[in-house]
PDB file of N, CA and C in Angstrom:
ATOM      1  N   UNK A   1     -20.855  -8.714  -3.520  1.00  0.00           N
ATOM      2  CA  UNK A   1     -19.702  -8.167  -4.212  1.00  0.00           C
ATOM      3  C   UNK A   1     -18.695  -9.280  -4.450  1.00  0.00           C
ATOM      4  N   UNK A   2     -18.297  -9.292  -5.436  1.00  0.00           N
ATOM      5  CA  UNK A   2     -17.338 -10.538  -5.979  1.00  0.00           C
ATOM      6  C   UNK A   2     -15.897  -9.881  -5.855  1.00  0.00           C
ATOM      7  N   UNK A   3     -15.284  -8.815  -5.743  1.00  0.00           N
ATOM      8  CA  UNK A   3     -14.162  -8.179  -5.406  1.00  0.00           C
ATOM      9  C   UNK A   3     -14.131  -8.022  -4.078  1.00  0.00           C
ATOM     10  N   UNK A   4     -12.768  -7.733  -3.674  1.00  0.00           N
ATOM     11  CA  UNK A   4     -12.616  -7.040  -1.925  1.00  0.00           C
ATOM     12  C   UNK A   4     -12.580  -5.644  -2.493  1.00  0.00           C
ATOM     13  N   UNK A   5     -12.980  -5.010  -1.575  1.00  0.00           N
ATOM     14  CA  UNK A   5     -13.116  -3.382  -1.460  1.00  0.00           C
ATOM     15  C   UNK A   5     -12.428  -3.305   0.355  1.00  0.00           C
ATOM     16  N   UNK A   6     -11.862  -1.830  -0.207  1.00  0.00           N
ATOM     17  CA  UNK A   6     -12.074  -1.251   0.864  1.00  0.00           C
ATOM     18  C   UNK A   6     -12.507   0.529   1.098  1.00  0.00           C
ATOM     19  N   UNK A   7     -13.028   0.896   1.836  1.00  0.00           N
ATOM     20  CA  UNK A   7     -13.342   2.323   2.117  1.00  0.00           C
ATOM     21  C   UNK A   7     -12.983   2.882   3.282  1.00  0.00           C
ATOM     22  N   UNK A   8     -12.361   3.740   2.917  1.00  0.00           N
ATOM     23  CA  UNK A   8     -11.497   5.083   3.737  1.00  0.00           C
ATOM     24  C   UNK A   8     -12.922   6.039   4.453  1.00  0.00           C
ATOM     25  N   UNK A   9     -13.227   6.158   5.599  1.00  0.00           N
ATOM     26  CA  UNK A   9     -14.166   6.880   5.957  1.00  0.00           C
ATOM     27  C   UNK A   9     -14.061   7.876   7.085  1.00  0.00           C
ATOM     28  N   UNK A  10     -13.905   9.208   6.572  1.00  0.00           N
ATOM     29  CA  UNK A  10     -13.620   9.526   7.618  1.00  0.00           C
ATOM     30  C   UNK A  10     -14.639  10.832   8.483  1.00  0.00           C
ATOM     31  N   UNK A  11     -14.506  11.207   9.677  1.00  0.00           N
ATOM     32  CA  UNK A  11     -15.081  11.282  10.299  1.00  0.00           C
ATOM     33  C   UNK A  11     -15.850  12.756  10.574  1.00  0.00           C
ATOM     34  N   UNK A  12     -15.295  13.749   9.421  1.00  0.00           N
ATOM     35  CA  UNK A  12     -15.581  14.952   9.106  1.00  0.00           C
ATOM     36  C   UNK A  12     -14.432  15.764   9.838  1.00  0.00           C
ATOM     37  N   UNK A  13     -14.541  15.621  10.696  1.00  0.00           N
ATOM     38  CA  UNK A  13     -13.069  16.537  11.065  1.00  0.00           C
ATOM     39  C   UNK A  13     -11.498  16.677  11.049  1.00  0.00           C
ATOM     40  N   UNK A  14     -11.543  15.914  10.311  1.00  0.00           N
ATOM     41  CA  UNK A  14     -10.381  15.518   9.362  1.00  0.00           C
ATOM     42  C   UNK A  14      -9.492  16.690   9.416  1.00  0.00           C
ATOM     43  N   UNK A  15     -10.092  17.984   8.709  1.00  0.00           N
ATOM     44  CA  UNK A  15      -9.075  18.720   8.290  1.00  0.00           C
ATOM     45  C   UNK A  15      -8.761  19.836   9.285  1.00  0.00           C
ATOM     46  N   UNK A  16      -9.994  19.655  10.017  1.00  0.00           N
ATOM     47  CA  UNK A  16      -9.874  20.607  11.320  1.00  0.00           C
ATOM     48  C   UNK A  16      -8.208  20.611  12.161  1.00  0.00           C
ATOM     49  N   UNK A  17      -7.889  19.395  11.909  1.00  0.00           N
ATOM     50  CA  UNK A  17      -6.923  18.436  13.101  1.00  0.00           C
ATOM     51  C   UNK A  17      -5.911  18.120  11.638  1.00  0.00           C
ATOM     52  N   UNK A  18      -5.944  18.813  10.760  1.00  0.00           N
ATOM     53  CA  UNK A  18      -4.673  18.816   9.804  1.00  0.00           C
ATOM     54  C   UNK A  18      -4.507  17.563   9.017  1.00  0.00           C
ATOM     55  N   UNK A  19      -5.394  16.510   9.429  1.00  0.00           N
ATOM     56  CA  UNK A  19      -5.309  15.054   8.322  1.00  0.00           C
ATOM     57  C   UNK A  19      -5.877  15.454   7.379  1.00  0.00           C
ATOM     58  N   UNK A  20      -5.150  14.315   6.045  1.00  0.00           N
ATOM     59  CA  UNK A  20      -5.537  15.004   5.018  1.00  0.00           C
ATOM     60  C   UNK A  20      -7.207  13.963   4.924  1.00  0.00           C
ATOM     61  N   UNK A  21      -7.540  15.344   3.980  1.00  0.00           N
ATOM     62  CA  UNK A  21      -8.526  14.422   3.134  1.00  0.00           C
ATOM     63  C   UNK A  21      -8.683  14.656   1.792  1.00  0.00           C
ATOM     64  N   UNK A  22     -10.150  13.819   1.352  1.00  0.00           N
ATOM     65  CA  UNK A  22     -10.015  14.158  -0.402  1.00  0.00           C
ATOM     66  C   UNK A  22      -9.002  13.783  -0.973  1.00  0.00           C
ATOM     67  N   UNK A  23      -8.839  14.765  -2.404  1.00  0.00           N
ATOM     68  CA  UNK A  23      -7.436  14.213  -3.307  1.00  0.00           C
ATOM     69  C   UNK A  23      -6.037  14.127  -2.543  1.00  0.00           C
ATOM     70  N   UNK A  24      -5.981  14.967  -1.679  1.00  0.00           N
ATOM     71  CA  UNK A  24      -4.631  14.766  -0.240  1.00  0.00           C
ATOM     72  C   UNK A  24      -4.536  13.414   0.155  1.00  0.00           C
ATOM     73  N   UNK A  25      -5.877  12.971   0.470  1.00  0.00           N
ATOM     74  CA  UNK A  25      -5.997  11.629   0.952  1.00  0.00           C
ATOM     75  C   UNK A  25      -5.396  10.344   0.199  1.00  0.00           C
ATOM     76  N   UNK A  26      -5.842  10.620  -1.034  1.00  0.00           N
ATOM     77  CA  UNK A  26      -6.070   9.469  -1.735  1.00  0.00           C
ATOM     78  C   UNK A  26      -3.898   9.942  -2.695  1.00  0.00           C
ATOM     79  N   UNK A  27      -3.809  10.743  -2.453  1.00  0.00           N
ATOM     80  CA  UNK A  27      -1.865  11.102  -2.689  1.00  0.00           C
ATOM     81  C   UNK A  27      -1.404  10.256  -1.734  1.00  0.00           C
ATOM     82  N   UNK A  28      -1.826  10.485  -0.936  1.00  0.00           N
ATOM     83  CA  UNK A  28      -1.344   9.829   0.257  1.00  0.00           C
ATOM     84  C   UNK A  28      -0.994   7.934   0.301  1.00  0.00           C
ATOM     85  N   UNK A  29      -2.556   8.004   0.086  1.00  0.00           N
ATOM     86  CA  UNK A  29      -2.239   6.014  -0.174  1.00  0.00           C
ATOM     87  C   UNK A  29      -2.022   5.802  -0.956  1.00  0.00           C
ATOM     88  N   UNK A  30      -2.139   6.681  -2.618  1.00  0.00           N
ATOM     89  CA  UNK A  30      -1.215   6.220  -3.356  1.00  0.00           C
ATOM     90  C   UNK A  30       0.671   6.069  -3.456  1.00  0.00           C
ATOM     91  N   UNK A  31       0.906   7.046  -3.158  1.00  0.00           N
ATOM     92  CA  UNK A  31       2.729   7.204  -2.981  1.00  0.00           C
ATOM     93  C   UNK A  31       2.502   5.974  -1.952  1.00  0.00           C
ATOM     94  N   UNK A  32       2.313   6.073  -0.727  1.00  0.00           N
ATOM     95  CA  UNK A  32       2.160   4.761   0.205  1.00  0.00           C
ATOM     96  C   UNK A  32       1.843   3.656  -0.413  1.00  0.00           C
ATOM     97  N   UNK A  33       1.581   3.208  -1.796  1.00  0.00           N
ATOM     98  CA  UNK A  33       1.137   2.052  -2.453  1.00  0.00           C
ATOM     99  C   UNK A  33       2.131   1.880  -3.381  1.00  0.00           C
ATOM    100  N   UNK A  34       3.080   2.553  -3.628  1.00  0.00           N
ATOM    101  CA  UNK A  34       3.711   2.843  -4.878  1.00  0.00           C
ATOM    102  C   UNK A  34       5.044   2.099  -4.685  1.00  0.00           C
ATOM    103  N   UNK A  35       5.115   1.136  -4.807  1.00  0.00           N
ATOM    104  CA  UNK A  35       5.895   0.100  -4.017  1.00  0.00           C
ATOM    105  C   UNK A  35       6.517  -0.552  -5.363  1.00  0.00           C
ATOM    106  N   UNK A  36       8.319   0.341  -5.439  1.00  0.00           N
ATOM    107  CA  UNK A  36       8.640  -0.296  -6.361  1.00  0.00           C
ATOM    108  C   UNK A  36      10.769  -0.624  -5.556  1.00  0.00           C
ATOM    109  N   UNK A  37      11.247  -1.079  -6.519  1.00  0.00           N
ATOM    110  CA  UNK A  37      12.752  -2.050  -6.153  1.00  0.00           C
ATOM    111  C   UNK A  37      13.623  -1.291  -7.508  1.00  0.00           C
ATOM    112  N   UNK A  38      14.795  -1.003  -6.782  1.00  0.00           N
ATOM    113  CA  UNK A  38      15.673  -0.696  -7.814  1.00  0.00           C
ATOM    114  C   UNK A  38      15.831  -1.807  -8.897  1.00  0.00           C
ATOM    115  N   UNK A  39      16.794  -1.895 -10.165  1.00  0.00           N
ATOM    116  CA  UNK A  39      17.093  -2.682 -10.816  1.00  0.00           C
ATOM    117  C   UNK A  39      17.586  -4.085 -10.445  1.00  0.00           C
ATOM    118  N   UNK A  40      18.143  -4.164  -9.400  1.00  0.00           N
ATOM    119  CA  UNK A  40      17.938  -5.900  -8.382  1.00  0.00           C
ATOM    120  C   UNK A  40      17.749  -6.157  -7.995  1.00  0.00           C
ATOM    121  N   UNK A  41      16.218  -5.375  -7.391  1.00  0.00           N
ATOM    122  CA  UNK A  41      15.257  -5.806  -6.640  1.00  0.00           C
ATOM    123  C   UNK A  41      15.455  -5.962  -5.138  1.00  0.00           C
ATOM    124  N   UNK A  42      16.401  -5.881  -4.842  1.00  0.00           N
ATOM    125  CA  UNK A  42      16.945  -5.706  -3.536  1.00  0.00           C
ATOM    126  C   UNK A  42      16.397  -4.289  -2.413  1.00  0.00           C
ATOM    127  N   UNK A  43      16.274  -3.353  -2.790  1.00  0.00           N
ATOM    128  CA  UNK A  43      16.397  -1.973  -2.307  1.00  0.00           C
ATOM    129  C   UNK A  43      15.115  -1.038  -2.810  1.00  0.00           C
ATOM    130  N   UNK A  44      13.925  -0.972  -1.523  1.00  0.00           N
ATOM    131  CA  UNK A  44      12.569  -0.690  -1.899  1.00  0.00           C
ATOM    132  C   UNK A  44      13.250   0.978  -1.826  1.00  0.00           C
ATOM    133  N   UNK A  45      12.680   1.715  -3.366  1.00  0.00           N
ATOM    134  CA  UNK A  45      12.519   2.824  -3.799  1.00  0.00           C
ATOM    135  C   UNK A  45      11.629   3.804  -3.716  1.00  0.00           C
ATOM    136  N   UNK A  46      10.467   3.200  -3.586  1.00  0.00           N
ATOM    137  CA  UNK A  46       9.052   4.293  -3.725  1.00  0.00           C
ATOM    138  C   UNK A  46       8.803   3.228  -2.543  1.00  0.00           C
ATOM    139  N   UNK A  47       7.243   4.376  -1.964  1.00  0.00           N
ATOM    140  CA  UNK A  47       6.419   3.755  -1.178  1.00  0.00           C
ATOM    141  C   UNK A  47       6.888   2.757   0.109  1.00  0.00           C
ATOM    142  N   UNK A  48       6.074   3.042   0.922  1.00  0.00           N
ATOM    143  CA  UNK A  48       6.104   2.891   2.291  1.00  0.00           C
ATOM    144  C   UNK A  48       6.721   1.679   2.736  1.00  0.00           C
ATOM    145  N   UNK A  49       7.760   2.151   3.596  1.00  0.00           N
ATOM    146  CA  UNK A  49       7.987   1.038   4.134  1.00  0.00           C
ATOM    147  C   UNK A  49       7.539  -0.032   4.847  1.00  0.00           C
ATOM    148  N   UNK A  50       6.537   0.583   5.963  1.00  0.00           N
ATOM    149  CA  UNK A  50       5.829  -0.055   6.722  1.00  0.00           C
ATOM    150  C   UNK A  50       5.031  -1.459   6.195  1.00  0.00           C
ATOM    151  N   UNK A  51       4.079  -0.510   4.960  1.00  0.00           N
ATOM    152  CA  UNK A  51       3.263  -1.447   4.107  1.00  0.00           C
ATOM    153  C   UNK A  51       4.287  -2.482   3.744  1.00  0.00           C
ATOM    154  N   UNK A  52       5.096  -2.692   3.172  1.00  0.00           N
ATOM    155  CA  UNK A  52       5.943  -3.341   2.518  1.00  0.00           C
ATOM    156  C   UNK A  52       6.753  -4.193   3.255  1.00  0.00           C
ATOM    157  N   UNK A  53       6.762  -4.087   4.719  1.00  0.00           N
ATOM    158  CA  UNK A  53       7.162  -4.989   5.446  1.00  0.00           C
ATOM    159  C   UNK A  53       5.866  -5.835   6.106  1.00  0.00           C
ATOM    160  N   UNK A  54       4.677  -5.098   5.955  1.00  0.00           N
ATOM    161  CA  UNK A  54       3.783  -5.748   6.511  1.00  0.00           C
ATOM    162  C   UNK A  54       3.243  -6.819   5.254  1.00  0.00           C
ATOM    163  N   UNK A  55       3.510  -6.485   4.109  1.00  0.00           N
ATOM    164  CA  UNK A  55       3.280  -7.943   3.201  1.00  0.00           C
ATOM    165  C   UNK A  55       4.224  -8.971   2.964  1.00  0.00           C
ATOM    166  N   UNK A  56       5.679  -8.448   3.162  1.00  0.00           N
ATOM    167  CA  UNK A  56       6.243  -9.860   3.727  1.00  0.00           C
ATOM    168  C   UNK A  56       5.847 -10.653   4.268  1.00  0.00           C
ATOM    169  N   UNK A  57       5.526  -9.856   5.752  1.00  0.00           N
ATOM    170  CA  UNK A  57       5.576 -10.707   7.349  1.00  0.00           C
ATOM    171  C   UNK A  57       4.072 -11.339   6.844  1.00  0.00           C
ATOM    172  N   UNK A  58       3.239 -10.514   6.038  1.00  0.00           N
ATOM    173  CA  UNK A  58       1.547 -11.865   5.960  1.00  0.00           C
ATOM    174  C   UNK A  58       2.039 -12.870   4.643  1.00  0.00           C
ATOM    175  N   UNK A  59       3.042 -12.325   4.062  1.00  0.00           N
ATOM    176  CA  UNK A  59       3.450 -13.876   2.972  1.00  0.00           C
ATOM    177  C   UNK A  59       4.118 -14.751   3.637  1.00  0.00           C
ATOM    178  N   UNK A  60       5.109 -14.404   4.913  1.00  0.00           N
ATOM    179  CA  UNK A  60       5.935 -15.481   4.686  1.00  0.00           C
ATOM    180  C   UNK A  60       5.589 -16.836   5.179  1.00  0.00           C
ATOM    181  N   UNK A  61       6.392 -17.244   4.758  1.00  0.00           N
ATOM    182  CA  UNK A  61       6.415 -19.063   4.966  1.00  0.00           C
ATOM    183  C   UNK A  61       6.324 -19.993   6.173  1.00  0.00           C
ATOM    184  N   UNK A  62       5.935 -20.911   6.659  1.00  0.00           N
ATOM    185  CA  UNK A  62       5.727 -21.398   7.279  1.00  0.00           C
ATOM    186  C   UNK A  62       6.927 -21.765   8.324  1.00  0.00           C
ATOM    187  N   UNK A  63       8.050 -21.994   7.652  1.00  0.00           N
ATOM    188  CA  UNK A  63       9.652 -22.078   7.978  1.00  0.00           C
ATOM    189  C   UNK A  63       9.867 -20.821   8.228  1.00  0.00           C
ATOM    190  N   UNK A  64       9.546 -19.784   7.942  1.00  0.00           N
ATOM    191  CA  UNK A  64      10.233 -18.035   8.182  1.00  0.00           C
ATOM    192  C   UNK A  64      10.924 -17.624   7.001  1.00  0.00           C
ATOM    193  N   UNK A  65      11.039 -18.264   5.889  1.00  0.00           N
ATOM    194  CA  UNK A  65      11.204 -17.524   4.605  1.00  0.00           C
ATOM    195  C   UNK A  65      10.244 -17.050   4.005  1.00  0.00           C
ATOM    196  N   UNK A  66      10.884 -16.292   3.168  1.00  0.00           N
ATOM    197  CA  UNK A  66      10.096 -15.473   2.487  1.00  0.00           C
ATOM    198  C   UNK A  66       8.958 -16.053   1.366  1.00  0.00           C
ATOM    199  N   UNK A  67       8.063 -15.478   1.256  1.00  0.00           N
ATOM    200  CA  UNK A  67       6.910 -16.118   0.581  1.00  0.00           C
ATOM    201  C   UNK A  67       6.734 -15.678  -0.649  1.00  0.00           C
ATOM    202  N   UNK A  68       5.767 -15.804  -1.604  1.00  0.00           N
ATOM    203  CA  UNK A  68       5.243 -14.960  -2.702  1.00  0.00           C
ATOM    204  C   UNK A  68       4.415 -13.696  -2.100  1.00  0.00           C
ATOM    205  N   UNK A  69       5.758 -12.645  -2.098  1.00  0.00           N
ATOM    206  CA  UNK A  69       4.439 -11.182  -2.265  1.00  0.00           C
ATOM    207  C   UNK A  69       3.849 -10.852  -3.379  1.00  0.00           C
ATOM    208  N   UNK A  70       4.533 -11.134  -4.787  1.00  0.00           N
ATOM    209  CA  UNK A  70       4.306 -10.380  -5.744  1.00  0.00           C
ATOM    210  C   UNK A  70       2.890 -10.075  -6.115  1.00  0.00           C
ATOM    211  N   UNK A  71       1.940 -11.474  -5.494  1.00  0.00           N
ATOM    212  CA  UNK A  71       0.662 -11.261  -5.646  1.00  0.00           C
ATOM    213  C   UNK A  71      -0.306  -9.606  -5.066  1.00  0.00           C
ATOM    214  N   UNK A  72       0.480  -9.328  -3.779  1.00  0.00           N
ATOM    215  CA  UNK A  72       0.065  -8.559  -2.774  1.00  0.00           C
ATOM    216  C   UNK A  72       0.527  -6.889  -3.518  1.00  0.00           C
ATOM    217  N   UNK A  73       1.442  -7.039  -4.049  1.00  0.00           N
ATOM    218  CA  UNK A  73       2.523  -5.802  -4.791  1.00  0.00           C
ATOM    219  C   UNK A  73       1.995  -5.721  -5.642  1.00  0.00           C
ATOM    220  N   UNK A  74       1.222  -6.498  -6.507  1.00  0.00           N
ATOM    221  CA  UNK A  74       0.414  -6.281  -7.970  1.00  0.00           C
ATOM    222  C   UNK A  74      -0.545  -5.320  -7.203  1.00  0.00           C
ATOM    223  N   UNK A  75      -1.309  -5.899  -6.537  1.00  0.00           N
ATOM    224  CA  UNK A  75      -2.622  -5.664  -5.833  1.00  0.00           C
ATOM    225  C   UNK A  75      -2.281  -3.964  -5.221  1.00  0.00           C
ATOM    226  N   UNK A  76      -1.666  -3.638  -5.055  1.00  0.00           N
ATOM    227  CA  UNK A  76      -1.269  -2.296  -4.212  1.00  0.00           C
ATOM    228  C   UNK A  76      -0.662  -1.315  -5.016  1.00  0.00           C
ATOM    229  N   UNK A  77      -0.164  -2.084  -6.533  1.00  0.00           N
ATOM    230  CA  UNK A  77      -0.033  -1.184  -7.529  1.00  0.00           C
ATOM    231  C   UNK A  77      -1.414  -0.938  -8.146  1.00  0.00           C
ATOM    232  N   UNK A  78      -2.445  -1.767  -8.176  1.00  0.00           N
ATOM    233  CA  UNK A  78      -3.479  -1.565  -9.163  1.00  0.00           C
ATOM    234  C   UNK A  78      -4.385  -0.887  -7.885  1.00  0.00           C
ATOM    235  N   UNK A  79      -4.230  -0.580  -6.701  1.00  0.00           N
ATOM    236  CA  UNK A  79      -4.821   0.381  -6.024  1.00  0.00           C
ATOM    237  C   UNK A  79      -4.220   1.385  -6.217  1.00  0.00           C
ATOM    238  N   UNK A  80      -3.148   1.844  -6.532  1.00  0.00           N
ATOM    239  CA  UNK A  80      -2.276   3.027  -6.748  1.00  0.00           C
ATOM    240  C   UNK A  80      -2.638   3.786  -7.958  1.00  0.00           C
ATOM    241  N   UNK A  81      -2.538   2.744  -8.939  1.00  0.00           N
ATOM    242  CA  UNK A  81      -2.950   3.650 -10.308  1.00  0.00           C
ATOM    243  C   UNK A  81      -4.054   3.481 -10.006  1.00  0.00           C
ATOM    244  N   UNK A  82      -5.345   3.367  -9.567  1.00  0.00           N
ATOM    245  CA  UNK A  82      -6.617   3.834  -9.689  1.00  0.00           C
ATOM    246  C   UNK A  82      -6.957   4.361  -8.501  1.00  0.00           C
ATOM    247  N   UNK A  83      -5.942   5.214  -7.939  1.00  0.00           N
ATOM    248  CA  UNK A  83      -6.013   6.565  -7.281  1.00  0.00           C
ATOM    249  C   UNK A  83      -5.627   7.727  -8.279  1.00  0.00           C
ATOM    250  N   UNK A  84      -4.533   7.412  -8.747  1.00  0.00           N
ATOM    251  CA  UNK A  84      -4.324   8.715  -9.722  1.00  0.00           C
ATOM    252  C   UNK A  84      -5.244   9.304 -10.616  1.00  0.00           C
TER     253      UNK A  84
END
């Protein structure tokens, strides 16, 4: 495979125990992917925070500034729209 993939697998009892699955599932990591900034970019609007701090902290810099995410934010939008 010349792309990264990843697959969500889960374990059948999913819904027994109230996690979602199926199209629930895939709502789920999308809004969680949906990672957008008001008009100055300052102030994350949509989508998860967590995620969004966790691609900082793997961009940043060697010094402790901030790095290029935008690569990582493309990447998590084009998983987003091809959940919808």
């Amino acid at each position: 495979m010349s792309r990264k993939m990843v697959f969500v697998v889960g374990a059948g009892a999913s819904k027994e125990i109230n996690l979602p699955v199926d199209n629930e599932l895939k709502n789920v990591i999308s809004e969680m992917l949906n990672i957008k900034y008001d008009d100055w970019g300052r102030n994350q609007v949509t989508g998860d925070h967590a995620v969004c701090q966790t691609l900082h902290h793997y961009t940043k810099n060697p010094d402790g500034t901030r790095g290029g995410v935008n690569p990582l934010l493309h990447e998590a939008w084009y998983i987003n729209l091809s959940l919808i």
